[in-house]
N, C-alpha and C. Protein backbone atom coordinates (compact mmCIF):
# COMPACT_ATOMS: atom_id res chain seq x y z
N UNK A 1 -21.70 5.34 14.43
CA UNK A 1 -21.33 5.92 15.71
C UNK A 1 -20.13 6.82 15.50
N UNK A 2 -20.14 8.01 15.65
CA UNK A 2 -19.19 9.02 16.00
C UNK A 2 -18.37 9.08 17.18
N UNK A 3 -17.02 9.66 17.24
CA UNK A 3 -16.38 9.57 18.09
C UNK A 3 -16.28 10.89 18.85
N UNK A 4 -16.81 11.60 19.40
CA UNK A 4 -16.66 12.77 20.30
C UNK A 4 -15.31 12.72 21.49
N UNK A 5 -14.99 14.02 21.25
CA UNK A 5 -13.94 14.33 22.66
C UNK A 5 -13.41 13.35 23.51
N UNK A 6 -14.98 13.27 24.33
CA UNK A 6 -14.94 12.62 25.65
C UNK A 6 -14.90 11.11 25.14
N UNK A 7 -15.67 10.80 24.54
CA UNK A 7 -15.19 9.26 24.33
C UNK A 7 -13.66 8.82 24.13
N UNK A 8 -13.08 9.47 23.33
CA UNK A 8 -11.49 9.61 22.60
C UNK A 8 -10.76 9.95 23.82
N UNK A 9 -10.98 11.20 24.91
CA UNK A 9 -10.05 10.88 25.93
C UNK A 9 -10.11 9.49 27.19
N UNK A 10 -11.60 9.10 26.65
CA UNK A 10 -11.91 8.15 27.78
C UNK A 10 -10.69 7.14 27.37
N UNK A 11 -10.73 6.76 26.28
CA UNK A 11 -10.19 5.47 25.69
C UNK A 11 -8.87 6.13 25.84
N UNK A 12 -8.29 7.38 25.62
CA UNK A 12 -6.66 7.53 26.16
C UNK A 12 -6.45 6.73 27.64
N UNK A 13 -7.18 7.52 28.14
CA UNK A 13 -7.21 7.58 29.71
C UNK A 13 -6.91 5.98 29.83
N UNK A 14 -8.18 5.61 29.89
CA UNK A 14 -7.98 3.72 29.28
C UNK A 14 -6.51 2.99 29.27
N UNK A 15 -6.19 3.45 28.28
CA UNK A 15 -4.92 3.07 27.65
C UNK A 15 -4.05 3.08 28.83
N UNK A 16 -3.68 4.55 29.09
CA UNK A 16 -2.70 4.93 30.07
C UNK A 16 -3.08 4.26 31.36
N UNK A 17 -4.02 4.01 31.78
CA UNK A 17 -3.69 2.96 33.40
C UNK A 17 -3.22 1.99 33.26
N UNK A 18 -3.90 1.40 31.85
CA UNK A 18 -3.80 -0.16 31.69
C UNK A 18 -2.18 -0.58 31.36
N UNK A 19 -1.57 0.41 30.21
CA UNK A 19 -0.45 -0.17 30.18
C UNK A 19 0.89 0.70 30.93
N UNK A 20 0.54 1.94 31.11
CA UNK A 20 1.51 2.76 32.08
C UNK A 20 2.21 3.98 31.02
N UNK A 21 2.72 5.02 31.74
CA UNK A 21 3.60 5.97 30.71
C UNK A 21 4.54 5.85 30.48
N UNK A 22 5.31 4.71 31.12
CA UNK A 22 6.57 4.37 30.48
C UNK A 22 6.60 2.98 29.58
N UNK A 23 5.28 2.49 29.04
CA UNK A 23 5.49 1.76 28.18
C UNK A 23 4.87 2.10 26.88
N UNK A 24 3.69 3.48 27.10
CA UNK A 24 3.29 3.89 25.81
C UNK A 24 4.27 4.07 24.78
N UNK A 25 5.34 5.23 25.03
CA UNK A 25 6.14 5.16 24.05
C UNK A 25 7.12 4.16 23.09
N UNK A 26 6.64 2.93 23.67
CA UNK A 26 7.36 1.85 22.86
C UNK A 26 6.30 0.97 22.19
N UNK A 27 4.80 1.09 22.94
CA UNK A 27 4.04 1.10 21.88
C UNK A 27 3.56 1.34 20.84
N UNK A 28 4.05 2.70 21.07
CA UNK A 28 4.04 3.36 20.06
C UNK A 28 4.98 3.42 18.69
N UNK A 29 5.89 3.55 19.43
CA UNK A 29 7.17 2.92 18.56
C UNK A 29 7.15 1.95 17.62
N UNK A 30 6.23 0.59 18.27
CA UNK A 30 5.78 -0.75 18.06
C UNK A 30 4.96 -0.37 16.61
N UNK A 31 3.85 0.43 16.85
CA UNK A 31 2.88 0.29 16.09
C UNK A 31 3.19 1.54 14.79
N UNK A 32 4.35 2.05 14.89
CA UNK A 32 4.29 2.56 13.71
C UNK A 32 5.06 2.32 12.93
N UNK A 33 6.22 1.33 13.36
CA UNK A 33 6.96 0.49 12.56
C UNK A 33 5.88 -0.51 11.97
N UNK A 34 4.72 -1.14 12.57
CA UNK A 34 4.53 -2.28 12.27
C UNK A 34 3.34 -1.58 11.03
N UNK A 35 3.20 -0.33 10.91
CA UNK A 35 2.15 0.46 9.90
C UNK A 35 2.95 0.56 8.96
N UNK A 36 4.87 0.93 9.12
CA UNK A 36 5.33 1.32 8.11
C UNK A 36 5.22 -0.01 7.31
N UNK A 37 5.95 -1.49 7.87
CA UNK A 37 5.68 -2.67 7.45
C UNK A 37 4.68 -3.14 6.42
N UNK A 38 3.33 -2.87 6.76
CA UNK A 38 2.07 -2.99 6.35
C UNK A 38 2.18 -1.91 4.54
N UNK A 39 2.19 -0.57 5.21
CA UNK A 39 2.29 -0.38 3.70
C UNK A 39 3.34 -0.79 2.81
N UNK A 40 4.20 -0.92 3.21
CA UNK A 40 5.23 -1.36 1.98
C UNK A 40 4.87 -2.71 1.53
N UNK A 41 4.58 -3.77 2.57
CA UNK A 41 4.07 -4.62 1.95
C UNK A 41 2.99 -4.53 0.82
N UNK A 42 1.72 -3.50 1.27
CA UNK A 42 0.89 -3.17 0.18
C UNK A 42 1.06 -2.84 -1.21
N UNK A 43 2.04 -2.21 -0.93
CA UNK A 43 2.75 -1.01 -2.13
C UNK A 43 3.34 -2.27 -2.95
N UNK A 44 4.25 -3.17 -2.30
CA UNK A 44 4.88 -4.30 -2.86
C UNK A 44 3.81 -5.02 -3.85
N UNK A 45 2.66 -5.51 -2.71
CA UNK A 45 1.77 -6.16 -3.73
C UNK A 45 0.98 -6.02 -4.65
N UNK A 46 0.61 -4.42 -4.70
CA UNK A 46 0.13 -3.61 -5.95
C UNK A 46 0.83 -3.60 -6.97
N UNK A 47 2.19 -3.75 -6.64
CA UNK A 47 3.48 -3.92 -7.92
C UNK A 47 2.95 -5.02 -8.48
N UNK A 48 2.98 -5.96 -7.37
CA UNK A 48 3.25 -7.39 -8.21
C UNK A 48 2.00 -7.65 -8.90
N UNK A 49 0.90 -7.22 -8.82
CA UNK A 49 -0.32 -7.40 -9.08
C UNK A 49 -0.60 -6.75 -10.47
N UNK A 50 0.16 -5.56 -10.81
CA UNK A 50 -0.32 -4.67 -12.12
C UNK A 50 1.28 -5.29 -12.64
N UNK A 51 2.20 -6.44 -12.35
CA UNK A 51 3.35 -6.77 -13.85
C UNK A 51 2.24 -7.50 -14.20
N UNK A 52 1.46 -8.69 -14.46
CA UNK A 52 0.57 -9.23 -15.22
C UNK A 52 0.36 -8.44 -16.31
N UNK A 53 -0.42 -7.66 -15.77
CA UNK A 53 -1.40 -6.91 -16.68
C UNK A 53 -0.14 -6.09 -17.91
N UNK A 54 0.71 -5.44 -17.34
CA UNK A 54 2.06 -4.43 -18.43
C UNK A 54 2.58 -5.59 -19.24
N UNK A 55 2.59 -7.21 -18.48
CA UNK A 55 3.61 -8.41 -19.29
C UNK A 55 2.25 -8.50 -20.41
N UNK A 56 0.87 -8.41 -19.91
CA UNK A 56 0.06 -8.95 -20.81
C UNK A 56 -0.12 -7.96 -22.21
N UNK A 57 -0.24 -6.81 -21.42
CA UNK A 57 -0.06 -5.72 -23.10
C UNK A 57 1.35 -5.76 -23.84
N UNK A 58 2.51 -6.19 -23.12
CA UNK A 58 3.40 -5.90 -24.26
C UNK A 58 4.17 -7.44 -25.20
N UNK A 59 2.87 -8.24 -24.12
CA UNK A 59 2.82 -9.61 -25.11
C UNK A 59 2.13 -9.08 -26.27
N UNK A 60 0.77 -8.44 -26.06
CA UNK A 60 0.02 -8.49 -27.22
C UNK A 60 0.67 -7.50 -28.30
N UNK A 61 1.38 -6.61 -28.12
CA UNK A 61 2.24 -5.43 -28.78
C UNK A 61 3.43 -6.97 -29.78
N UNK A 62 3.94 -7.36 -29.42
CA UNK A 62 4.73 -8.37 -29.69
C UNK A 62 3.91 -9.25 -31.02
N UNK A 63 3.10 -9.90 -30.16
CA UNK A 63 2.45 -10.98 -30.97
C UNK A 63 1.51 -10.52 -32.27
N UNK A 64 1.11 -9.05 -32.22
CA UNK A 64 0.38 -8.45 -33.17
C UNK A 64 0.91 -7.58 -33.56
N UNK A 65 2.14 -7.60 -34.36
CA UNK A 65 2.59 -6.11 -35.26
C UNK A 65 2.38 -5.55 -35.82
N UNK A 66 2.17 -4.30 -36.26
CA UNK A 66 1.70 -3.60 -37.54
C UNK A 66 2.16 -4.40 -39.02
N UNK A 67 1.47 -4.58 -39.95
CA UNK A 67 2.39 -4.79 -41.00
C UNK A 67 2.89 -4.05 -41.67
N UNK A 68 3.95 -4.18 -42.10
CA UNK A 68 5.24 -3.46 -43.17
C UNK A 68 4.70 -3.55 -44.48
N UNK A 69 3.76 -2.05 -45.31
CA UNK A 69 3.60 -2.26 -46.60
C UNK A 69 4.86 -2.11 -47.49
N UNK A 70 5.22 -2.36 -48.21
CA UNK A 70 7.13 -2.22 -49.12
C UNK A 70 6.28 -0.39 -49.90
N UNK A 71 7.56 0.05 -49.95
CA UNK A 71 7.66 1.03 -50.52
C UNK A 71 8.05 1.21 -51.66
N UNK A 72 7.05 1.93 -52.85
CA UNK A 72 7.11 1.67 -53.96
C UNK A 72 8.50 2.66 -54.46
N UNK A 73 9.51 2.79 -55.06
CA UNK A 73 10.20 3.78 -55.25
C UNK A 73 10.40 3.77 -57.35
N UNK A 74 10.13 4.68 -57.54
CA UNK A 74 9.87 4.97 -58.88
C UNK A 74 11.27 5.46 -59.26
């Protein structure tokens, strides 16, 4: 289902009786703090989600070293 014009102003319209014009703007207010919230939390948990994986490669960097052939010097 697509959203056309008239549907989108219906549901403004909507909005505005139900809660009034002097309380939209603090709804608004409301809901884009509570979006900024949301992503940072996201952003947070994508962090925490990919240290595993960076702790797990530079375990294996650690635990598997190249070996040191000695250098012959003549």
């Amino acid at each position: 289902m697509s959203w056309g014009p008239w549907q989108i102003l219906l549901v403004l319209a909507i909005i505005l009786v139900l809660f009034g014009g002097k309380k939209l703007p603090e709804l608004a207010h409301s809901l884009g703090k509570s979006l900024g919230e949301f992503k940072k939390g996201k952003e947070e948990g994508d962090r925490e989600t990919a240290k595993p994986e960076v702790e797990k490669a530079e375990a294996k960097q650690i635990s598997d070293p190249k070996p040191v052939t000695p250098e012959v010097v003549s």
